[in-house]
N, C-alpha and C. Protein backbone atom coordinates (compact mmCIF):
# COMPACT_ATOMS: atom_id res chain seq x y z
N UNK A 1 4.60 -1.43 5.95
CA UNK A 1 5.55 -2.39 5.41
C UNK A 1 6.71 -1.65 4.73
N UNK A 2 6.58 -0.48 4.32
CA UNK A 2 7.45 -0.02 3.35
C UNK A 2 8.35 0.55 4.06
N UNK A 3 7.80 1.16 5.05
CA UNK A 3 8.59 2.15 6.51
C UNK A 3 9.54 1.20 7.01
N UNK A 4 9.35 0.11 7.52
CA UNK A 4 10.28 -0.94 7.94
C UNK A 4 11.37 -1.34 6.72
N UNK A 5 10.96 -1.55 5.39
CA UNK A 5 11.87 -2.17 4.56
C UNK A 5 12.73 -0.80 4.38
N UNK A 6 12.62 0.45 4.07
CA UNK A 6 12.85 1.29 3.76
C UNK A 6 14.07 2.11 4.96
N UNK A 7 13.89 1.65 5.94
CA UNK A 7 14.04 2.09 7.20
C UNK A 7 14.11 3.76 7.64
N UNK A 8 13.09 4.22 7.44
CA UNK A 8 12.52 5.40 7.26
C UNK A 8 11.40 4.84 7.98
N UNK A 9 10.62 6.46 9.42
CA UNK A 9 10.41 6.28 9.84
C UNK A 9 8.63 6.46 9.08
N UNK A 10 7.34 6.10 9.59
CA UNK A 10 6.16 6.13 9.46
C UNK A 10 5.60 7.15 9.24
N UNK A 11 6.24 8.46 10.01
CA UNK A 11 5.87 9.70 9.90
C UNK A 11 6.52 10.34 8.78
N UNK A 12 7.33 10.11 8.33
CA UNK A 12 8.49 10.61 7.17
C UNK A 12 7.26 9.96 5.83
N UNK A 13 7.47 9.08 5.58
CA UNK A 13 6.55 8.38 4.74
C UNK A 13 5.27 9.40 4.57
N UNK A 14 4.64 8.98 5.43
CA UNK A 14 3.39 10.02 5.58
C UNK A 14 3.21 11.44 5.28
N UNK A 15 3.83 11.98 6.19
CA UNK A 15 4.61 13.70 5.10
C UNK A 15 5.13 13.95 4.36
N UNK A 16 5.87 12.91 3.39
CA UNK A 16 6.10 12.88 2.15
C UNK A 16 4.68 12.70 1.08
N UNK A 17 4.19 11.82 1.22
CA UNK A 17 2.97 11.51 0.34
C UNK A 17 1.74 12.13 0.63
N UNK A 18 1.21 12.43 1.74
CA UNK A 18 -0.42 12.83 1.95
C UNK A 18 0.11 14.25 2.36
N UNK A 19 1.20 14.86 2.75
CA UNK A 19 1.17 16.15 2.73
C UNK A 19 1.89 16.99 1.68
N UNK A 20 2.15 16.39 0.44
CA UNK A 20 3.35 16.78 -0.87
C UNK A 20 4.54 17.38 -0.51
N UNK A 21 5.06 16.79 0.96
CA UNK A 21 6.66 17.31 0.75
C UNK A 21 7.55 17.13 0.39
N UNK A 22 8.60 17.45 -0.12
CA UNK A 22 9.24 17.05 -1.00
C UNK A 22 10.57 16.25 -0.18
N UNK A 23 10.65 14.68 -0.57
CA UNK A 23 11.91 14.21 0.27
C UNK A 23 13.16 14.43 -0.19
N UNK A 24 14.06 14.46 0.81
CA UNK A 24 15.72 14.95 0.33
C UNK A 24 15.86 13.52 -0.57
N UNK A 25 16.82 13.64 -0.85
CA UNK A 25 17.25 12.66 -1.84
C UNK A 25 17.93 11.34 -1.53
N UNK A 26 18.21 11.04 0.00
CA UNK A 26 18.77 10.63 1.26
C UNK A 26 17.19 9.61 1.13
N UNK A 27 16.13 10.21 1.28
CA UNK A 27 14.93 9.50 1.79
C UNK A 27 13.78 8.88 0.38
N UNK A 28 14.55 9.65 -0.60
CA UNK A 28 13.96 9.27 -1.80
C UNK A 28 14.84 7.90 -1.87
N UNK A 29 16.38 7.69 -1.76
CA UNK A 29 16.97 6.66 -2.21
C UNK A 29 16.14 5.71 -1.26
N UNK A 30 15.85 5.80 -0.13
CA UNK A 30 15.01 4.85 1.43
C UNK A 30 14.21 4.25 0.55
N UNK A 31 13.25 5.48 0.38
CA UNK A 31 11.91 5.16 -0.72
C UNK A 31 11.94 3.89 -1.74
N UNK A 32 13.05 4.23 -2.52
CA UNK A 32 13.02 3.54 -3.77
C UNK A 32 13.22 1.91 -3.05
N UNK A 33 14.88 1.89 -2.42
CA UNK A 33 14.88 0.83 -1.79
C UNK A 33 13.63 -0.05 -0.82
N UNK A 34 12.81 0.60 -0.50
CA UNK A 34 11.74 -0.28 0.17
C UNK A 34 10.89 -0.52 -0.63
N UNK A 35 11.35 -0.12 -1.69
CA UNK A 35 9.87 -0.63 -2.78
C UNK A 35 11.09 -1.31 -3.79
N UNK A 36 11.96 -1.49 -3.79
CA UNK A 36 13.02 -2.56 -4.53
C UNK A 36 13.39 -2.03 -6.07
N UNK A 37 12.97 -0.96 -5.97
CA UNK A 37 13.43 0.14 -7.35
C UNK A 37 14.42 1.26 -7.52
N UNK A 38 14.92 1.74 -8.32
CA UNK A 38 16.23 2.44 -8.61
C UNK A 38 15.74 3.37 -8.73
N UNK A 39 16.02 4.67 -8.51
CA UNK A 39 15.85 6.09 -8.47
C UNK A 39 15.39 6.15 -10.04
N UNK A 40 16.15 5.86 -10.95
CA UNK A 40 16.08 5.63 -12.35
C UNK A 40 14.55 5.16 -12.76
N UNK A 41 14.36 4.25 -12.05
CA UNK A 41 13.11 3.48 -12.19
C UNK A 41 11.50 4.68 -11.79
N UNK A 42 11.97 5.23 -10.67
CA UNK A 42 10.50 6.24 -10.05
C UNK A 42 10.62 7.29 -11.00
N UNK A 43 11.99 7.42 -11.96
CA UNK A 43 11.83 8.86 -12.55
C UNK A 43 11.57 8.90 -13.76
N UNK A 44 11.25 7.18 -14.00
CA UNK A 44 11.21 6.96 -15.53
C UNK A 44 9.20 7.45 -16.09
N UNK A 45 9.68 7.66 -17.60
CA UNK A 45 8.02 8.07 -17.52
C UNK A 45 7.47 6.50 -17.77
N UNK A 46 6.19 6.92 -17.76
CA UNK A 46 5.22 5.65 -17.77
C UNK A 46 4.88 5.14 -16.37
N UNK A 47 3.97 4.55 -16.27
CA UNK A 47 3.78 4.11 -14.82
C UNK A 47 3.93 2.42 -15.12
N UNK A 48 2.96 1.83 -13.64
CA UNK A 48 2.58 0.36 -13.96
C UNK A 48 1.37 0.09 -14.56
N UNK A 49 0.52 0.97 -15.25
CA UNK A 49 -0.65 0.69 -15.52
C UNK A 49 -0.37 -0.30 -17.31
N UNK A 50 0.71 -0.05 -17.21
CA UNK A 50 1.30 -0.54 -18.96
C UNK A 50 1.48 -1.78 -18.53
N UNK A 51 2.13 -2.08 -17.85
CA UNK A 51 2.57 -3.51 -16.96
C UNK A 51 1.65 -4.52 -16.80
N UNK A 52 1.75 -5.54 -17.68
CA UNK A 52 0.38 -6.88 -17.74
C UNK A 52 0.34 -7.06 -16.26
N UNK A 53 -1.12 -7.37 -16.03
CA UNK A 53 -1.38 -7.39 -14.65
C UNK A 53 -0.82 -8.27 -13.35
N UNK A 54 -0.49 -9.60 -14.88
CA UNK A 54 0.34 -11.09 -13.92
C UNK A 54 1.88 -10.36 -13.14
N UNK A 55 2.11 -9.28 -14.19
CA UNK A 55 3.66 -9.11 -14.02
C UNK A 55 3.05 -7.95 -12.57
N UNK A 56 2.80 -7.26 -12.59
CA UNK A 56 2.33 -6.39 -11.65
C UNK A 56 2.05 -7.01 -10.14
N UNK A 57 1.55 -8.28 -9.97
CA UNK A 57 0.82 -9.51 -9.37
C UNK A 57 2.28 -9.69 -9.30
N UNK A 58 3.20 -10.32 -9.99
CA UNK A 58 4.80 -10.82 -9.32
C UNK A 58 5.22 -10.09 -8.60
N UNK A 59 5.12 -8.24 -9.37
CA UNK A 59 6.05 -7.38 -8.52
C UNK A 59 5.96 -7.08 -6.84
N UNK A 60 4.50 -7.34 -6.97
CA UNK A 60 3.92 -6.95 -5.16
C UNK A 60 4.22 -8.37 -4.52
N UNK A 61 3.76 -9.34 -5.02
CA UNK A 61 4.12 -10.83 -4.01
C UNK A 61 5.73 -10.42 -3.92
N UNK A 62 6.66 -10.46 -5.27
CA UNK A 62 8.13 -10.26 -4.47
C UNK A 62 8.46 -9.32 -3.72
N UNK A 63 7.75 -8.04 -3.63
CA UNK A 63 7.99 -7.03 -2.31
C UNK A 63 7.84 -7.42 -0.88
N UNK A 64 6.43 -8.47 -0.72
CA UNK A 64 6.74 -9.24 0.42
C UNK A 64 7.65 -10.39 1.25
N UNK A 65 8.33 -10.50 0.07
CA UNK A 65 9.58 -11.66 0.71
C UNK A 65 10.56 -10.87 1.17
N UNK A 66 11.39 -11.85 2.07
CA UNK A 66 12.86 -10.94 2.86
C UNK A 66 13.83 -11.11 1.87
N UNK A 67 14.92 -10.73 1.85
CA UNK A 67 16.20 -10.83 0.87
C UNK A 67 16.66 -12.08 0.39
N UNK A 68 16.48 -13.10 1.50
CA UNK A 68 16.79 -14.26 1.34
C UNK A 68 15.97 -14.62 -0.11
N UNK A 69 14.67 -14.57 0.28
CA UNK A 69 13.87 -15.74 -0.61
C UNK A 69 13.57 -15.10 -2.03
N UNK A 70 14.07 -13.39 -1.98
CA UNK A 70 13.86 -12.71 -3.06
C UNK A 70 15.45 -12.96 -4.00
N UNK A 71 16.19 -13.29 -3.19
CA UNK A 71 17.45 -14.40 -4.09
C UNK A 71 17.25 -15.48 -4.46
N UNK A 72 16.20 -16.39 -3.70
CA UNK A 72 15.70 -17.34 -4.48
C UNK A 72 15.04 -17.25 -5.54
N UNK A 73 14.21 -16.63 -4.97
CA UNK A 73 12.95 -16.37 -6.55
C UNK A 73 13.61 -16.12 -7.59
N UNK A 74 14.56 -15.01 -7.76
CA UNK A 74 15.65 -14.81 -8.74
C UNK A 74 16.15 -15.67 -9.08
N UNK A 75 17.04 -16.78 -8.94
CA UNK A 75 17.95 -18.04 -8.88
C UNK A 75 16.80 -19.08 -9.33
N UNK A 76 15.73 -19.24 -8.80
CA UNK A 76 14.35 -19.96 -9.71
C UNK A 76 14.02 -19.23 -11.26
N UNK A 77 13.89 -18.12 -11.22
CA UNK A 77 13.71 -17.77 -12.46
C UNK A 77 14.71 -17.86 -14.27
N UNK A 78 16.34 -17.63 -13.22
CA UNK A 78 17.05 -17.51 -14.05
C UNK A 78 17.23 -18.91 -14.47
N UNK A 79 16.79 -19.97 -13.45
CA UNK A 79 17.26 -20.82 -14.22
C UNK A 79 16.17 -21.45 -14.79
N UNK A 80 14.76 -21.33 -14.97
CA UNK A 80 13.83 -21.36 -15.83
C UNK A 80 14.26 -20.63 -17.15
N UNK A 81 14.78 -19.51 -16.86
CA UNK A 81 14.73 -18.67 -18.25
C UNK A 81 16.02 -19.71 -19.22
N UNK A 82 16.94 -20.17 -18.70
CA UNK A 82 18.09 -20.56 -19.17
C UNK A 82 17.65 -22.00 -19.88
N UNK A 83 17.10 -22.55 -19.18
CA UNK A 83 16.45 -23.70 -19.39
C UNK A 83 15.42 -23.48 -21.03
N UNK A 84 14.91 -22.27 -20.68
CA UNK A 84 13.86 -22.14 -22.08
C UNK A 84 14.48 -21.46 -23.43
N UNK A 85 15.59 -21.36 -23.17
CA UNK A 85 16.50 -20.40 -24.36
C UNK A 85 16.61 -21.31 -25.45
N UNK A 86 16.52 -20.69 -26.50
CA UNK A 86 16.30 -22.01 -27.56
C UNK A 86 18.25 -22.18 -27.63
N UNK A 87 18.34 -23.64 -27.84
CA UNK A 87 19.92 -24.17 -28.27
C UNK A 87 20.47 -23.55 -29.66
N UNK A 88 21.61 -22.53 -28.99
CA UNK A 88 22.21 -22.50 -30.54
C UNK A 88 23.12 -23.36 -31.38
């Protein structure tokens, strides 16, 4: 799934991770983008194990949607969040 979103090929993927090579920075940006994160984000410390599990549970269901519906989900949320802001 990630090879396709990423558009990087299966074998690239694979020799990056199970054989520790190191990707150019060309295939790291691939990387990040197929997993919907900023270079900033893979280099930050801490992992997801800090990450409440529900939120962790959002992050992978929204990796499976296409662009479209991952603008929805966004556009659903913001306007939940806007909706719950207390009135000043």
């Amino acid at each position: 799934m990630t090879a396709k979103k990423s558009g990087l090929s299966q074998s690239t993927i694979t020799n990056t991770f199970k054989r520790g090579m190191q990707p150019t920075i060309y295939s790291l940006e691939k990387l990040c983008d197929g997993f919907g994160i900023t270079m900033a984000q893979f280099f930050a410390e801490g992992d997801l194990t800090e990450v409440p599990a529900e939120v962790q549970e959002l992050f992978a269901l929204y990796q499976t949607l296409d662009e479209k519906d991952r603008n929805l989900v966004l556009e659903l949320i913001r306007t939940i969040s806007e909706k719950t802001k207390p009135h000043k």
